[in-house]
C-alpha atoms as a PDB file:
ATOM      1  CA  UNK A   1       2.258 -19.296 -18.164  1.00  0.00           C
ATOM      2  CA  UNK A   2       6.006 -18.767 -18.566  1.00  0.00           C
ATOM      3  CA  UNK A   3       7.977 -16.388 -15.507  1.00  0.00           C
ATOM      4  CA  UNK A   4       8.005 -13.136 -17.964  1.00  0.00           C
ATOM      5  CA  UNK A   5       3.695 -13.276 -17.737  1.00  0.00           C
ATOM      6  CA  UNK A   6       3.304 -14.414 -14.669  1.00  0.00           C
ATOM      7  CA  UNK A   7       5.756 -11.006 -13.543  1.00  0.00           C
ATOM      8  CA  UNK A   8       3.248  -8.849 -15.914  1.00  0.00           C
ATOM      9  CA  UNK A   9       0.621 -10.168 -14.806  1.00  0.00           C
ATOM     10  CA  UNK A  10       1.859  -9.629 -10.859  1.00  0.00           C
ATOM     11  CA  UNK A  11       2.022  -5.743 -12.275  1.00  0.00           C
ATOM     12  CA  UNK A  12      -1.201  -5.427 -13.762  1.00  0.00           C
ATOM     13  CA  UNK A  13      -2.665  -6.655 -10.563  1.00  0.00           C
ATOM     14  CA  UNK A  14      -0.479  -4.249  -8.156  1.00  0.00           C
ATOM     15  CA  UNK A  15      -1.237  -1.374 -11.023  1.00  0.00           C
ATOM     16  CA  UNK A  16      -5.006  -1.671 -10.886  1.00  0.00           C
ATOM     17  CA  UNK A  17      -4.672  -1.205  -7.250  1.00  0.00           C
ATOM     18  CA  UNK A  18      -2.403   2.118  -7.833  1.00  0.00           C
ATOM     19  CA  UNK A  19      -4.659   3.485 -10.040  1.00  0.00           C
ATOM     20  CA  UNK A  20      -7.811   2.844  -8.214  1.00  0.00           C
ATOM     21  CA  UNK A  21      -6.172   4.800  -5.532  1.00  0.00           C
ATOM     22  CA  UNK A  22      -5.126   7.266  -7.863  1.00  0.00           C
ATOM     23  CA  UNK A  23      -8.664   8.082  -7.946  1.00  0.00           C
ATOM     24  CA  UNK A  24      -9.476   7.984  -4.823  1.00  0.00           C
ATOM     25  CA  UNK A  25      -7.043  10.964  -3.659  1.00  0.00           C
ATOM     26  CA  UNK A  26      -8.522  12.572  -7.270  1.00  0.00           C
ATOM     27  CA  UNK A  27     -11.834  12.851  -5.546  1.00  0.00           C
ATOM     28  CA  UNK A  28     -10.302  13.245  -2.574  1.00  0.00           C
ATOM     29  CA  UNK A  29      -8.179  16.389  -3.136  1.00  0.00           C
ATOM     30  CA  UNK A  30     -10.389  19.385  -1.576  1.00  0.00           C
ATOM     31  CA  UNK A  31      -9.882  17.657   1.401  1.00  0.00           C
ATOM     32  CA  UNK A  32      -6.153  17.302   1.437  1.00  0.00           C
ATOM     33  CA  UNK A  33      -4.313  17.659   4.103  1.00  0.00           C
ATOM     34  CA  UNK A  34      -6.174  16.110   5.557  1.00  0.00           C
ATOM     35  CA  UNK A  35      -7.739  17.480   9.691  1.00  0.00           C
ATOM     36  CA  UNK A  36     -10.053  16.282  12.249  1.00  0.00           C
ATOM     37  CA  UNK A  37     -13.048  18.863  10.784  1.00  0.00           C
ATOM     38  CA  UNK A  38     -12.792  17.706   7.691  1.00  0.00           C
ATOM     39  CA  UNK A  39     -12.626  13.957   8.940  1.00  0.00           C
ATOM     40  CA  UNK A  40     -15.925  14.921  11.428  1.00  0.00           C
ATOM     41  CA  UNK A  41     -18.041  16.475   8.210  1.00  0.00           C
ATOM     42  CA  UNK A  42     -17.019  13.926   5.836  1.00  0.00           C
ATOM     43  CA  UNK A  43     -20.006  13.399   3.251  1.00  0.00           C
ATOM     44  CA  UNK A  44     -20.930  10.057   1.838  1.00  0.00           C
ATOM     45  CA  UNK A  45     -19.062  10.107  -1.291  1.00  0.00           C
ATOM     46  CA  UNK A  46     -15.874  11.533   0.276  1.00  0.00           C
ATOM     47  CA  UNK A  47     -15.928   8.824   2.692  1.00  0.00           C
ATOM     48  CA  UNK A  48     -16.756   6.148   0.003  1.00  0.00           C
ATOM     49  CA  UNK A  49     -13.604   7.395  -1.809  1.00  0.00           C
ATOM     50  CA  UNK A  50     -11.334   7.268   1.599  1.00  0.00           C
ATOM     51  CA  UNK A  51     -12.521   3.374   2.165  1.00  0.00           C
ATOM     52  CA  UNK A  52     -11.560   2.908  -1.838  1.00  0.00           C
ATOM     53  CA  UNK A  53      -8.005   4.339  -0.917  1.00  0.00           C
ATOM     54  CA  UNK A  54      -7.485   2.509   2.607  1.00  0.00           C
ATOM     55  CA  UNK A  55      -8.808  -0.508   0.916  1.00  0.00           C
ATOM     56  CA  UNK A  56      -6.626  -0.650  -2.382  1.00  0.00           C
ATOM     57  CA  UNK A  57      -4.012   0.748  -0.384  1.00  0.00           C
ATOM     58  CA  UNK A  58      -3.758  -2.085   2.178  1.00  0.00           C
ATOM     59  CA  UNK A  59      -4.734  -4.657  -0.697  1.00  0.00           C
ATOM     60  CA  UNK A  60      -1.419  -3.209  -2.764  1.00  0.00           C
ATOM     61  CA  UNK A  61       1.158  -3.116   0.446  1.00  0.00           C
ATOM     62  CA  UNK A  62      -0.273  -7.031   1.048  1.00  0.00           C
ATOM     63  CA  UNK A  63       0.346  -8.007  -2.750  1.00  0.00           C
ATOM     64  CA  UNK A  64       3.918  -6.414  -2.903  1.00  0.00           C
ATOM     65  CA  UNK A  65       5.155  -8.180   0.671  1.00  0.00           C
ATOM     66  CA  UNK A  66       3.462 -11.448  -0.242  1.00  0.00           C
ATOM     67  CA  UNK A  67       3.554 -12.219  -4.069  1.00  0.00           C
ATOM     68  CA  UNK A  68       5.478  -8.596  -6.214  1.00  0.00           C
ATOM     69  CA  UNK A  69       8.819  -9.247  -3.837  1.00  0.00           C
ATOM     70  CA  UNK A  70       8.800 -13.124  -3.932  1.00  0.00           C
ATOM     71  CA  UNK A  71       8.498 -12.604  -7.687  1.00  0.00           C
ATOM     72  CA  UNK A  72      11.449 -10.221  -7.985  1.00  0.00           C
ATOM     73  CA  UNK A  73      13.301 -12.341  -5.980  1.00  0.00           C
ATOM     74  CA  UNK A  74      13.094 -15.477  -7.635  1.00  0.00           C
ATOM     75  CA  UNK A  75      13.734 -14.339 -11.350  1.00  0.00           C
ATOM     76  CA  UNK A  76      16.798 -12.605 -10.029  1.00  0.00           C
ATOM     77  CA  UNK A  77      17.816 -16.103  -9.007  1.00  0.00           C
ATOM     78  CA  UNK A  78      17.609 -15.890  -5.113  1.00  0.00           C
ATOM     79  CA  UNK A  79      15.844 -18.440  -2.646  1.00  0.00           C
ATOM     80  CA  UNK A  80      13.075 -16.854  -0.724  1.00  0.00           C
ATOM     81  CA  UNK A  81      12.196 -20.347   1.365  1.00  0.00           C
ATOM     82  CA  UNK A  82      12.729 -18.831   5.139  1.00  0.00           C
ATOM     83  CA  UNK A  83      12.866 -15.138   4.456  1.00  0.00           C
ATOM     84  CA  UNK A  84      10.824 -12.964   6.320  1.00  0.00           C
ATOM     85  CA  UNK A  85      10.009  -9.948   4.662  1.00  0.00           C
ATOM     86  CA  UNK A  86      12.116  -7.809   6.543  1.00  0.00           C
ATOM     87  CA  UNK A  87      14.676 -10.400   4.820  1.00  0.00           C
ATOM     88  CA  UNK A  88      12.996  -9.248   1.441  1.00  0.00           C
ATOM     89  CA  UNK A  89      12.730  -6.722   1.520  1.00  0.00           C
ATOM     90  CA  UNK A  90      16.758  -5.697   2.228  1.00  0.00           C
ATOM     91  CA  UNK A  91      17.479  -7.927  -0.235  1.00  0.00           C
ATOM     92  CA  UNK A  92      15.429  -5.666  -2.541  1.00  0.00           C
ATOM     93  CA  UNK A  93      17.573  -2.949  -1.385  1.00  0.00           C
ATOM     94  CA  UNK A  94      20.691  -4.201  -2.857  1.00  0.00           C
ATOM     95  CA  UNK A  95      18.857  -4.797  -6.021  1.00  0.00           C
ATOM     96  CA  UNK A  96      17.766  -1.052  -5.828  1.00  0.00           C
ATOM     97  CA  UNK A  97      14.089  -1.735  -5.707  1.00  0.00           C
ATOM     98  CA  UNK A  98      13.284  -0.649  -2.687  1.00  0.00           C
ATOM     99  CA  UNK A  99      14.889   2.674  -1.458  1.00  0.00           C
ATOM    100  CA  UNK A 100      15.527   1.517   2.502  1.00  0.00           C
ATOM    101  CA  UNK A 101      13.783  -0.414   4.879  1.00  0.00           C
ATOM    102  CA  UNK A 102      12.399   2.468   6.907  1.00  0.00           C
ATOM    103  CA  UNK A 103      10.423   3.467   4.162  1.00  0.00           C
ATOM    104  CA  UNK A 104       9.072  -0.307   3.579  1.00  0.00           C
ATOM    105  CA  UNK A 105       8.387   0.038   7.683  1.00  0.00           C
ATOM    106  CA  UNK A 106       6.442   3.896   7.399  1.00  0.00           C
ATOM    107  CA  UNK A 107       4.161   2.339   4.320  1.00  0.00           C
ATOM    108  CA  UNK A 108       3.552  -0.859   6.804  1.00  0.00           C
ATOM    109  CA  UNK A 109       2.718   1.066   9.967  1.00  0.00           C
ATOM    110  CA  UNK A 110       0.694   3.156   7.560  1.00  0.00           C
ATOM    111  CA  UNK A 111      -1.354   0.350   6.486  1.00  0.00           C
ATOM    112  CA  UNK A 112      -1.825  -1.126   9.717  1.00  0.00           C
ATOM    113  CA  UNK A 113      -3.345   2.079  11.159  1.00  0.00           C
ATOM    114  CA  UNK A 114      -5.402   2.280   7.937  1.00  0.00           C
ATOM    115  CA  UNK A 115      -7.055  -0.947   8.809  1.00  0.00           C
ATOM    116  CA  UNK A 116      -8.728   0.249  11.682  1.00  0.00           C
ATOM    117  CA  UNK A 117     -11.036   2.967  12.414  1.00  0.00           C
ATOM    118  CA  UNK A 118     -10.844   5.515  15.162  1.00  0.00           C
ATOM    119  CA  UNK A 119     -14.791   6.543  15.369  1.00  0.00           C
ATOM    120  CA  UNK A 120     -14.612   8.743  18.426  1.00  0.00           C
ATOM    121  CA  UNK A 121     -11.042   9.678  17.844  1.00  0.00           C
ATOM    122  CA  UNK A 122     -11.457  11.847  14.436  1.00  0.00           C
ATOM    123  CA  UNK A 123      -7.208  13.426  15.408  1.00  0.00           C
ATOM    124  CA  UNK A 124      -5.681   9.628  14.995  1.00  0.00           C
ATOM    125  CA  UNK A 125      -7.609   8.914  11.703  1.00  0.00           C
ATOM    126  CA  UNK A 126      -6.641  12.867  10.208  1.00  0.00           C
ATOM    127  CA  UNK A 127      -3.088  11.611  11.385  1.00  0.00           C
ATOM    128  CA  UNK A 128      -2.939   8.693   9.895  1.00  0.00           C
ATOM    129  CA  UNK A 129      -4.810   9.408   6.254  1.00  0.00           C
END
């Protein structure tokens, strides 16, 4: 596999995850924005379709840190041995990839709060869907 399909098929991996969470807000959309009722009296399906989203969601955010950026990185010719992501991902910056750091940082924290659930706390998961 030469660098130009191992890149598309990096894409087709990170797309799949887009547009399975493209469906997921699809179904999801009567319940958008979302509020701590509508978290309480979520139905089966609905919450079926918000564990697609936070799944594919923190799946896509993992793939782009670990393999998408190393991959953009490399074919523009840089060395990625030592770089944290942080390192990454302002390097993506200057290649105009990546809009600013901050955002990279909201769509972490985002994913991190994602990953856990908040049971008897229905305000932090309405928050942070």
């Amino acid at each position: 596999m030469n660098n130009v399909d191992i890149y598309k098929h990096a894409l087709e991996i990170s797309n799949t995850h887009a547009v399975r969470m493209q469906t997921a807000i699809q179904k999801l959309q009567h319940l958008i924005p979302f509020n701590i009722h509508k978290v309480q009296t979520l139905n089966e399906l609905d919450f079926l379709y918000l564990e697609l989203f936070n799944n594919r969601f923190a799946k896509l955010q993992d793939y782009m840190g670990s393999t998408l950026f190393d991959l953009c990185l490399i074919f523009a010719g840089d060395v990625i041995d030592g770089l944290t992501i942080i390192d990454k991902v302002n390097k993506l910056i200057k290649y105009d990839i990546i809009d600013s750091e901050l955002t990279w940082r909201e769509f972490r924290k985002a994913r991190n709060h994602l990953a856990h659930e908040y049971p008897t706390q229905p305000e932090l998961t309405a928050k942070y869907i």
